[in-house]
N, C-alpha and C. Protein backbone atom coordinates (compact mmCIF):
# COMPACT_ATOMS: atom_id res chain seq x y z
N UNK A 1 82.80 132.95 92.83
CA UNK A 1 84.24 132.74 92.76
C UNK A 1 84.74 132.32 94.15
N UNK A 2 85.80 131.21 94.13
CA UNK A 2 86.57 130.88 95.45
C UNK A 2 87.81 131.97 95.58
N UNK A 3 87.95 131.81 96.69
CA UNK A 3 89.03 132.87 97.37
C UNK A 3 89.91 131.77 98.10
N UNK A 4 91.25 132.44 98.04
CA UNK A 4 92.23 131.96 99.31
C UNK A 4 93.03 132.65 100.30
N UNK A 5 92.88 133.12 101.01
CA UNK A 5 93.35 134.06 101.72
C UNK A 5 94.73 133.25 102.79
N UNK A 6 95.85 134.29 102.80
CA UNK A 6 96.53 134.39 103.20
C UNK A 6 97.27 135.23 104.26
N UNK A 7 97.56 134.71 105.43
CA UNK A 7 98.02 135.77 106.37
C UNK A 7 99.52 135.17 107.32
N UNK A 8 99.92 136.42 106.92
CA UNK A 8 102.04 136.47 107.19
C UNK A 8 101.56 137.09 109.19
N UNK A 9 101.95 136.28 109.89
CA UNK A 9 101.84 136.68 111.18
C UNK A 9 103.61 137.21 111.11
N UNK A 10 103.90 138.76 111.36
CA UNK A 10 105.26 138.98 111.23
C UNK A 10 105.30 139.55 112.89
N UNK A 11 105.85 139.32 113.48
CA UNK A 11 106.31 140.69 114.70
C UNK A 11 106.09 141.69 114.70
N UNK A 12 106.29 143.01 113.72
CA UNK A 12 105.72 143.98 113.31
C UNK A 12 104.60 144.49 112.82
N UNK A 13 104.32 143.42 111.58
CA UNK A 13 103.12 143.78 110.79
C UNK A 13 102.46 142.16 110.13
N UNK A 14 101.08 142.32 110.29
CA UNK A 14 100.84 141.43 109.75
C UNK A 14 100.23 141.49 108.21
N UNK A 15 100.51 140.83 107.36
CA UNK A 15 100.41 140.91 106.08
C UNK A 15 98.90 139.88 105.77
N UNK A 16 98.35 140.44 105.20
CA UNK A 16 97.36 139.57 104.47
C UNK A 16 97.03 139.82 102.87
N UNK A 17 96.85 138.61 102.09
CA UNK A 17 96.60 138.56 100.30
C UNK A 17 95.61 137.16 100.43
N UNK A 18 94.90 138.05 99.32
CA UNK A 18 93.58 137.69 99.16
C UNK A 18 94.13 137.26 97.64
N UNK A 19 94.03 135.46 97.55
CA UNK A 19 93.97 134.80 95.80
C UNK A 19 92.90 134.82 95.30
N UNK A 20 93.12 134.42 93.77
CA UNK A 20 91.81 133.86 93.59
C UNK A 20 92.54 132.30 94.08
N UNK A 21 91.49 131.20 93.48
CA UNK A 21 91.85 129.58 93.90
C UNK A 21 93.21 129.49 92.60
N UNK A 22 92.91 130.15 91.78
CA UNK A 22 94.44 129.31 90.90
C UNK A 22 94.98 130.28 90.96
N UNK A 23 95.65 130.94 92.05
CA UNK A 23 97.08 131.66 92.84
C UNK A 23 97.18 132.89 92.08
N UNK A 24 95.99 133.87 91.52
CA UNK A 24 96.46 134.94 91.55
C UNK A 24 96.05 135.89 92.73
N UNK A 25 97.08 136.81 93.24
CA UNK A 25 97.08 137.28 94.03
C UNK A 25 96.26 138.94 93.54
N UNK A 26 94.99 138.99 94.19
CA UNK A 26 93.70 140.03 94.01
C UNK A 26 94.20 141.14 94.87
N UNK A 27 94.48 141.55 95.53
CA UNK A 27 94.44 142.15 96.79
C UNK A 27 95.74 142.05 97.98
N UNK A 28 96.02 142.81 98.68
CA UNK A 28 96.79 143.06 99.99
C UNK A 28 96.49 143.99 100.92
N UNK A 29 97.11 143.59 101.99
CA UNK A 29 96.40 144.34 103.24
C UNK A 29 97.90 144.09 104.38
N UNK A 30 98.31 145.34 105.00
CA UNK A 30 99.12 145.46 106.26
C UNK A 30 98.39 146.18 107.11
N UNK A 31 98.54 145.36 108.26
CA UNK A 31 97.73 145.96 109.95
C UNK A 31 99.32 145.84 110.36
N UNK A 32 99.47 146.97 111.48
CA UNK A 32 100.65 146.72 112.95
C UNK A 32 100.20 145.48 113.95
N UNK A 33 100.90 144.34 113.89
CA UNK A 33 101.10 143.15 114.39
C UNK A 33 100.20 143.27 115.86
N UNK A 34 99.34 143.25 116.52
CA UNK A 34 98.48 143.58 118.49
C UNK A 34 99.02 142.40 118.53
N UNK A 35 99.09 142.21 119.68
CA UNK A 35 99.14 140.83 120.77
C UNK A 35 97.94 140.15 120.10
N UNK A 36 97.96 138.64 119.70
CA UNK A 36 96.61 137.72 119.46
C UNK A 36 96.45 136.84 120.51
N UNK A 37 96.63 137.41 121.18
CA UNK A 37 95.82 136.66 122.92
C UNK A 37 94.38 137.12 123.33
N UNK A 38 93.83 138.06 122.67
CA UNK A 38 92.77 138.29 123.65
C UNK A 38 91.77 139.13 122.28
N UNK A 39 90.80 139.30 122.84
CA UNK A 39 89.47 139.63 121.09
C UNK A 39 90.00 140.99 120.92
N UNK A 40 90.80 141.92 121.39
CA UNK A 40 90.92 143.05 120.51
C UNK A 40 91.75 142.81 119.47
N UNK A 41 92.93 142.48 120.34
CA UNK A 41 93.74 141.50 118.65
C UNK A 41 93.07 140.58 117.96
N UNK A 42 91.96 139.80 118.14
CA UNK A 42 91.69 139.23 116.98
C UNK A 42 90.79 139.80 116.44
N UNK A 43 89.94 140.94 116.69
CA UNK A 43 89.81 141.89 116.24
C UNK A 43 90.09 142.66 114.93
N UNK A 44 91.43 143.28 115.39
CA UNK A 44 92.10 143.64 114.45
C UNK A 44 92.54 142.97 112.96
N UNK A 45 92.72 141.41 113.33
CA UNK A 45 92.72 140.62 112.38
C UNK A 45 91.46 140.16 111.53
N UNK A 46 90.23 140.23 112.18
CA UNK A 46 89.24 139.72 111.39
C UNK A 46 88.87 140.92 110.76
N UNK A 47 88.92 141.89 111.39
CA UNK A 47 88.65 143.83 110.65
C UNK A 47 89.40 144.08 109.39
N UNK A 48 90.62 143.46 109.60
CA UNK A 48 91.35 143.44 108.40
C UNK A 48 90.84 142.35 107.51
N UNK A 49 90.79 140.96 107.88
CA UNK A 49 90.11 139.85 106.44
C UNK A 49 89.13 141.22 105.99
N UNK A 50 87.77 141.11 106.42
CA UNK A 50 86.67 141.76 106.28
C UNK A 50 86.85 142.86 105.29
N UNK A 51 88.01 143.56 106.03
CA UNK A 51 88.23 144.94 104.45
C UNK A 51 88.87 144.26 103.10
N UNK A 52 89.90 143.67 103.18
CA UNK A 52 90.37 143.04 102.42
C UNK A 52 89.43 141.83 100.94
N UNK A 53 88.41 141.23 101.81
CA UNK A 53 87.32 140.68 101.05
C UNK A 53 86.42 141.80 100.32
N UNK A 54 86.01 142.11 101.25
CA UNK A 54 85.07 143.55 100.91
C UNK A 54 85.35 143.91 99.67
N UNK A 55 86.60 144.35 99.93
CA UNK A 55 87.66 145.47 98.58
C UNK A 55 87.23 144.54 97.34
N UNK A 56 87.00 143.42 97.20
CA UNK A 56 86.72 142.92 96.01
C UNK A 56 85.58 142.27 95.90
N UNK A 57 85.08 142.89 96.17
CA UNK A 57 83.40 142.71 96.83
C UNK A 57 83.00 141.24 96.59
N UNK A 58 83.83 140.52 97.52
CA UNK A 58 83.12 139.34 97.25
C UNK A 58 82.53 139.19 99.03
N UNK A 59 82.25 137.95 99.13
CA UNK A 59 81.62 137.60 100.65
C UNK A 59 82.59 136.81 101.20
N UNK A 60 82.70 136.88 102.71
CA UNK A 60 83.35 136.44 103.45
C UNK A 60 83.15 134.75 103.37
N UNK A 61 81.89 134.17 102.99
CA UNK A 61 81.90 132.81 102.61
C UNK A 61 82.19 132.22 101.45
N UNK A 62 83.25 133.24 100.65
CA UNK A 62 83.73 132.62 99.15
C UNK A 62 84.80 132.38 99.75
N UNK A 63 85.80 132.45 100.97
CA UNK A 63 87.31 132.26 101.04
C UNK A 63 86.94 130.60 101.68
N UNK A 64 87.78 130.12 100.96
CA UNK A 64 87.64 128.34 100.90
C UNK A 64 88.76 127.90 101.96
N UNK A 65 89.61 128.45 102.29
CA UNK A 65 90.90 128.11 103.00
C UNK A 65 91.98 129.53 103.18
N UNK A 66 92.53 129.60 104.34
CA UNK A 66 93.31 130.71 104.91
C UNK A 66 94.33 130.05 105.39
N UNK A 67 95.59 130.24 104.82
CA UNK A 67 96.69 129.58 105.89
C UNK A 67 97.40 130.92 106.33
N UNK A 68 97.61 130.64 107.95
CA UNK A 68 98.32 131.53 108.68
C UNK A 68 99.91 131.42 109.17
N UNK A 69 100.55 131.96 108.28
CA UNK A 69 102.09 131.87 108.51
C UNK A 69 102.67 132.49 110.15
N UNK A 70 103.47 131.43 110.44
CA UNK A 70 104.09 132.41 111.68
C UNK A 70 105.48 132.11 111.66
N UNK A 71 106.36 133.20 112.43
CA UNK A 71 108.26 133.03 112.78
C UNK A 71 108.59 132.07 113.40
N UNK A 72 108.13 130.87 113.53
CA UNK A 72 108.27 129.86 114.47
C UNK A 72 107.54 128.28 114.04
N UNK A 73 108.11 127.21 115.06
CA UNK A 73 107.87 126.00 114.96
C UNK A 73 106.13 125.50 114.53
N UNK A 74 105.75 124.93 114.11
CA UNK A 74 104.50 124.18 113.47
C UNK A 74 104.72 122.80 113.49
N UNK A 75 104.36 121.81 114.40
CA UNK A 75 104.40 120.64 114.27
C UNK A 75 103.34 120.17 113.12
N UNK A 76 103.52 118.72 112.43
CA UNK A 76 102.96 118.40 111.49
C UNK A 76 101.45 118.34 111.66
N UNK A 77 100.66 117.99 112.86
CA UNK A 77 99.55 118.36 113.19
C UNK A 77 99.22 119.75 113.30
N UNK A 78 99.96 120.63 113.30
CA UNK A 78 99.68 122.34 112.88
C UNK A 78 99.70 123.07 114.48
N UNK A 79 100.04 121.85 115.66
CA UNK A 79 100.14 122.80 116.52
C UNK A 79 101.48 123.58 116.72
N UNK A 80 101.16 124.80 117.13
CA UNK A 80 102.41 126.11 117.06
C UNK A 80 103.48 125.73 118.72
N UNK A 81 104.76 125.81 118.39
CA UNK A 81 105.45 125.82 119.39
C UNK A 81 106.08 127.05 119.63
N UNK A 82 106.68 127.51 120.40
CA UNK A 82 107.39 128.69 120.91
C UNK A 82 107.85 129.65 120.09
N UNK A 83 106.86 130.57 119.82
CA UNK A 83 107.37 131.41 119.20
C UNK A 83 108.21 132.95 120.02
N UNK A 84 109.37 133.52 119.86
CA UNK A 84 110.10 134.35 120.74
C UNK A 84 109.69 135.78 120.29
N UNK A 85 109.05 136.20 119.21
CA UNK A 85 108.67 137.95 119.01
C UNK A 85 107.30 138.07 118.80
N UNK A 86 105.97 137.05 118.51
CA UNK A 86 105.07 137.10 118.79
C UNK A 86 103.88 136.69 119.70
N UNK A 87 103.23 137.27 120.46
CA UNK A 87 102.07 136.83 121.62
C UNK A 87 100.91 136.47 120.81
N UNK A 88 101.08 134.92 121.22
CA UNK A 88 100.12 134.35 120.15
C UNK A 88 98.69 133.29 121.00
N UNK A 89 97.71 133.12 121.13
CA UNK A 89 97.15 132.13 121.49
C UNK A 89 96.73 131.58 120.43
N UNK A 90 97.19 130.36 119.47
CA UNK A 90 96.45 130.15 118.40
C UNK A 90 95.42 129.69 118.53
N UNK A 91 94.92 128.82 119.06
CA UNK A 91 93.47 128.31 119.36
C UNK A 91 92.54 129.33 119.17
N UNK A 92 92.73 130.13 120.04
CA UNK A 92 91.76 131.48 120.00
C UNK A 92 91.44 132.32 118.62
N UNK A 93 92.81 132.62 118.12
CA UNK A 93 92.70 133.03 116.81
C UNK A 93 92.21 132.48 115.79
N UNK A 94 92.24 130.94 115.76
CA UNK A 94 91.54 130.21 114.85
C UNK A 94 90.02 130.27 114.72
N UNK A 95 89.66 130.67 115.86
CA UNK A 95 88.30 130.37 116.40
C UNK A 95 87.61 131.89 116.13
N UNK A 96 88.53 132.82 116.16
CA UNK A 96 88.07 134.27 115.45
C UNK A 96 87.74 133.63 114.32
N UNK A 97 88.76 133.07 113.55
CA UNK A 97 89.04 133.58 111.97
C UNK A 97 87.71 132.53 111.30
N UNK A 98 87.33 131.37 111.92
CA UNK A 98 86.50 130.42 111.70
C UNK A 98 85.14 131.20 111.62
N UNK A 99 84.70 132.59 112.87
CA UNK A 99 83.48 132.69 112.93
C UNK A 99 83.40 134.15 111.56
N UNK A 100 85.05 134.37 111.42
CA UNK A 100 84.70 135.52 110.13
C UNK A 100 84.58 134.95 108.86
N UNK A 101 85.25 133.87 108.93
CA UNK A 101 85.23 133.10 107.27
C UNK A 101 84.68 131.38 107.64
N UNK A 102 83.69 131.28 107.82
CA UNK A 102 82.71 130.54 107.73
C UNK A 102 83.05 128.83 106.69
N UNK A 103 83.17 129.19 105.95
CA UNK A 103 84.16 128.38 105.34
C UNK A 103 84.83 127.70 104.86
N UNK A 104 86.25 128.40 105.36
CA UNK A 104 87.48 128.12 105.02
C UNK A 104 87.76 127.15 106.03
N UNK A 105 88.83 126.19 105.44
CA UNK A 105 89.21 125.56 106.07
C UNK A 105 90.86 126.47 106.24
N UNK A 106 91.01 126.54 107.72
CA UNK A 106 92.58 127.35 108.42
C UNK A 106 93.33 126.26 108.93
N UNK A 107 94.82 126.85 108.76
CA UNK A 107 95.82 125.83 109.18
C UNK A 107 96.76 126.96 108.98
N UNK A 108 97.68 126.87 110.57
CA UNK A 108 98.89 127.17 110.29
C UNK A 108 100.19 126.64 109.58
N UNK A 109 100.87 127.48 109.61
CA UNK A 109 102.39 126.50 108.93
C UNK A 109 103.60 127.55 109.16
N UNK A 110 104.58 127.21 109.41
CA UNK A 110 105.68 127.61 109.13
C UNK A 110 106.09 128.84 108.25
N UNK A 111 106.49 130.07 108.32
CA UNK A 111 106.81 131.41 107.12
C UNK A 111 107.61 130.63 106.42
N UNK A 112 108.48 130.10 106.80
CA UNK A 112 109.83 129.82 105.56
C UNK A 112 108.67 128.92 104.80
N UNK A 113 108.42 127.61 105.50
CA UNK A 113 107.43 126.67 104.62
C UNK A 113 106.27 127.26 104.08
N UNK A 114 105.59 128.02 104.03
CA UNK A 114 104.61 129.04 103.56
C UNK A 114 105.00 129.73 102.11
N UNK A 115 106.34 130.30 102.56
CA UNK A 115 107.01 130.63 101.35
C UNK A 115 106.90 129.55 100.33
N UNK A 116 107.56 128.83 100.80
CA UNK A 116 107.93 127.37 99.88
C UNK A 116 106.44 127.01 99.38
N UNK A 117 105.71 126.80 100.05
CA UNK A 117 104.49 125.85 99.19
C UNK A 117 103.75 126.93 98.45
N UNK A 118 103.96 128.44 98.81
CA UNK A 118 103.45 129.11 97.41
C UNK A 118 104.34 129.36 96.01
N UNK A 119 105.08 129.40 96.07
CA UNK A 119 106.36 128.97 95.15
C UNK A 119 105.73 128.38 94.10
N UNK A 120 105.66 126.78 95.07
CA UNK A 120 105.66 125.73 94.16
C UNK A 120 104.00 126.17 93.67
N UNK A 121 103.02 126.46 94.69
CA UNK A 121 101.58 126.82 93.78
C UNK A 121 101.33 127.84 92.70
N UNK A 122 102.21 128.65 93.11
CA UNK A 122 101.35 129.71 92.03
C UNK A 122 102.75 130.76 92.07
N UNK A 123 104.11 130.16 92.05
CA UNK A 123 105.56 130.90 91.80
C UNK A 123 106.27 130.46 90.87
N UNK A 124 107.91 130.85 90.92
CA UNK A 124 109.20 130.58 90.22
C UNK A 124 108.87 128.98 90.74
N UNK A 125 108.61 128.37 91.16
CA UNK A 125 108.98 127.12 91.31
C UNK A 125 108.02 126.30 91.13
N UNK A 126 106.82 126.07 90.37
CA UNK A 126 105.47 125.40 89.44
C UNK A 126 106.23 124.85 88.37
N UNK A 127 106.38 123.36 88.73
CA UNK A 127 106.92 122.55 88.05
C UNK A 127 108.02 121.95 88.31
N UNK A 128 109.00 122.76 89.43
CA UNK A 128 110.10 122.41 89.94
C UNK A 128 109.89 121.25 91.30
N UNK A 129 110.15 119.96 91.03
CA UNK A 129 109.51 119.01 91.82
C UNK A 129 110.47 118.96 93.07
N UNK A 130 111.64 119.49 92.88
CA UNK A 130 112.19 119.38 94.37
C UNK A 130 113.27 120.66 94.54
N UNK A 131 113.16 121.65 95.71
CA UNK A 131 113.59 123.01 95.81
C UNK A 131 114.22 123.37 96.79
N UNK A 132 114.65 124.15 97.34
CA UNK A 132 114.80 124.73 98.90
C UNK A 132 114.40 126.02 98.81
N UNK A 133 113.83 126.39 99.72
CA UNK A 133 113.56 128.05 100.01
C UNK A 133 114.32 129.16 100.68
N UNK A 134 115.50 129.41 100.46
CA UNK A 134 115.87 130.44 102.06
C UNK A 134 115.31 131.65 102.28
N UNK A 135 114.86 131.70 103.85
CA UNK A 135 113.94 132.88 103.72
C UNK A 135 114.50 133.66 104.94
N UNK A 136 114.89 135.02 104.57
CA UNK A 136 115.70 135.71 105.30
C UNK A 136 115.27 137.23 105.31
N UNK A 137 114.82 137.27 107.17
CA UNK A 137 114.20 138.60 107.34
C UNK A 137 114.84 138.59 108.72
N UNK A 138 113.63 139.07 109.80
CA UNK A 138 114.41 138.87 111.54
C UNK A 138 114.84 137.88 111.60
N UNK A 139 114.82 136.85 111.29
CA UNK A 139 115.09 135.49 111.28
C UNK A 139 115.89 134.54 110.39
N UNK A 140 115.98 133.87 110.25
CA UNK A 140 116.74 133.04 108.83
C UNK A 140 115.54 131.76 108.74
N UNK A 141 115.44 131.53 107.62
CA UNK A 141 114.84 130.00 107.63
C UNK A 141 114.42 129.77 106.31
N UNK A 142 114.05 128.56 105.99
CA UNK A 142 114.20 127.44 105.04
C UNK A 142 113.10 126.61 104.96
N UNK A 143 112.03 126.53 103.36
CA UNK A 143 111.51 125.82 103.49
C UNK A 143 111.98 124.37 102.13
N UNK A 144 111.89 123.41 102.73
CA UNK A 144 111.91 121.98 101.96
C UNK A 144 111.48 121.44 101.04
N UNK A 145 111.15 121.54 99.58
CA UNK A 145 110.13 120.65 98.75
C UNK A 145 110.88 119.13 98.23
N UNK A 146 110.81 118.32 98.56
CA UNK A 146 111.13 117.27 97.90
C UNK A 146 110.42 115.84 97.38
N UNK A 147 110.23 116.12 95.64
CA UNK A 147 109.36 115.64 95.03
C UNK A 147 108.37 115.78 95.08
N UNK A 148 107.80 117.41 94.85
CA UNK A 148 106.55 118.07 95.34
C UNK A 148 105.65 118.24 96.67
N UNK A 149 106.72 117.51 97.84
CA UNK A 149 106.16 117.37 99.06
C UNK A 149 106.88 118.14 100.23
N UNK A 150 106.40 119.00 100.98
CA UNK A 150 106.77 120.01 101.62
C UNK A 150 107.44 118.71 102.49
N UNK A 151 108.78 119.12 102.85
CA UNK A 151 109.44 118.23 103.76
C UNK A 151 109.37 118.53 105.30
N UNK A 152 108.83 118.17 106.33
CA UNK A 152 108.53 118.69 107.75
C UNK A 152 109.91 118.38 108.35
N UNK A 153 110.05 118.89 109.95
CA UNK A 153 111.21 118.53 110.79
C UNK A 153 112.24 120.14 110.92
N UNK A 154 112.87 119.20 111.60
CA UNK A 154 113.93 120.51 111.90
C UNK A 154 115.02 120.48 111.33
């Protein structure tokens, strides 16, 4: 069986759900948010995939793709811009998550847009070809679908 794993980078806590490939959601997992600058925090994050897979005893080389949500900017090439409540090196973290899930192909994106493109995969909004998302926690934000295509920009 393929897997898709998912992980909410929040300020506080980071959230991770484990799909199957056609968006049902198997599993969840909350860790307290470490600094991801340096291997104890990523650490913490690959300790968590690892239990989380485990729990449904599959192998760490069934998860096909992981997208990592964060509170902040994602240019369309997926590099992360300034984020203000989390210490992030993404490079580094990618490069954890690559040697725990073998793989998956990882890409960040946007929380509000994260929201939005699971919606449309496997939510209230499967079938709805053009949407908005408002997504409101520490932050406010909004993700875009128009004509099934996640809309980028600011």
């Amino acid at each position: 069986m393929e897997y898709v794993l998912g992980i909410d980078v929040g300020g506080t806590t980071i959230k991770l759900g484990l799909f199957s490939a056609e968006g049902e959601l198997l599993s969840e997992q909350k860790v307290k948010t470490p600094t991801l600058d340096n291997e104890d925090g990523y650490q913490t994050v690959t300790d968590a995939i690892k239990l989380i897979v485990h729990g449904q005893k599959a192998s760490r080389n069934d998860v096909i793709a992981c997208g990592l949500d964060i509170p902040g900017p994602v240019a369309d090439d997926g590099t992360v811009g300034l984020l203000a409540n989390v210490d992030i090196d993404p490079e580094g973290l990618v490069q954890a998550i690559n040697m725990c899930l073998p793989n998956a192909t990882i890409a960040f994106v946007n929380d509000a847009n994260a929201a939005a493109l699971g919606e449309a995969w496997a939510g209230v909004a499967v079938g709805v070809p053009s949407f908005v998302l408002i997504a409101l926690g520490t932050g406010v934000g909004a993700g875009v679908v128009v004509d099934g295509k996640l809309a980028a920009g600011a």
